[in-house]
Protein backbone atom coordinates (compact mmCIF):
# COMPACT_ATOMS: atom_id res chain seq x y z
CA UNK A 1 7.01 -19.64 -36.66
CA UNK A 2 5.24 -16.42 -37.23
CA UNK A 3 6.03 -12.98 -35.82
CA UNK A 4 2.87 -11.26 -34.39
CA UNK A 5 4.45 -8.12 -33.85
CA UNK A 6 3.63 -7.52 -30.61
CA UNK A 7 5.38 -5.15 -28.56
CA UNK A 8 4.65 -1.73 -28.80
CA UNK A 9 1.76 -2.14 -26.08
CA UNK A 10 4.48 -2.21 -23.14
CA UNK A 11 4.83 1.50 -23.69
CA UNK A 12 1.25 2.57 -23.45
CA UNK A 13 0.47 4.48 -20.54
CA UNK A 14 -1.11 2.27 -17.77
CA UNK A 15 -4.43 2.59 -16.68
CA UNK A 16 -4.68 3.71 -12.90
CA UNK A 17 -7.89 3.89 -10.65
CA UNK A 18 -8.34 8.19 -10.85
CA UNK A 19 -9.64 7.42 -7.22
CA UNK A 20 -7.12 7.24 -4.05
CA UNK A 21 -7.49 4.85 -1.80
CA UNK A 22 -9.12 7.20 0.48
CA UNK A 23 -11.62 8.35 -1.81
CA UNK A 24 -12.61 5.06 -2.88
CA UNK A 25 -15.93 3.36 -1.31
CA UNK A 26 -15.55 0.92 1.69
CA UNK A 27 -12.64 3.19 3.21
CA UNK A 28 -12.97 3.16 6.69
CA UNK A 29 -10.71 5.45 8.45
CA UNK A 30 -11.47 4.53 12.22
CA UNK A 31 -9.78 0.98 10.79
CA UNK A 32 -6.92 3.07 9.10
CA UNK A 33 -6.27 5.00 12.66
CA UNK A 34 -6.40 2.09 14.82
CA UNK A 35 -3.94 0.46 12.26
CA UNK A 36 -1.52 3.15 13.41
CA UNK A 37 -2.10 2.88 16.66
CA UNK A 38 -1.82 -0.57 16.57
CA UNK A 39 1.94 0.23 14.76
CA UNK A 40 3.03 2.46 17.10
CA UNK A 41 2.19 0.63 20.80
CA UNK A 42 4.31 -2.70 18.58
CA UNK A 43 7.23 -0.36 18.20
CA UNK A 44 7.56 1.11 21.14
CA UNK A 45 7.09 -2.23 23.02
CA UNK A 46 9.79 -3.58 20.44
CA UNK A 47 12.25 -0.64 21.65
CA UNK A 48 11.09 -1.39 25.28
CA UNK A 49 11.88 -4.81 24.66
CA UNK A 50 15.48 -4.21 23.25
CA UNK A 51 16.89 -1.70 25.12
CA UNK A 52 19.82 -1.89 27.20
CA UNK A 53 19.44 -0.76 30.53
């Protein structure tokens, strides 16, 4: 067996995209709104649905 001596790398600092998500090309935020909207008429028809009248 021979030691490689690996192991050091797990403390780099990891490499991140220096774009957000919103910045990035391809966002679309018509699809990101109706996404919420979408959310929102599920949990209010959720509450509707389990409320105890």
């Amino acid at each position: 067996m021979r030691i490689q001596g690996r192991g050091a790398e797990r403390h780099l600092p990891v490499e991140r995209p220096t774009l957000r998500r919103h910045e990035r090309p391809g966002f679309q935020p018509d699809r990101a709104a109706l996404w919420a909207v979408m959310l929102g008429v599920l949990l209010i028809l959720v509450a509707a649905a389990s409320a105890h009248i």
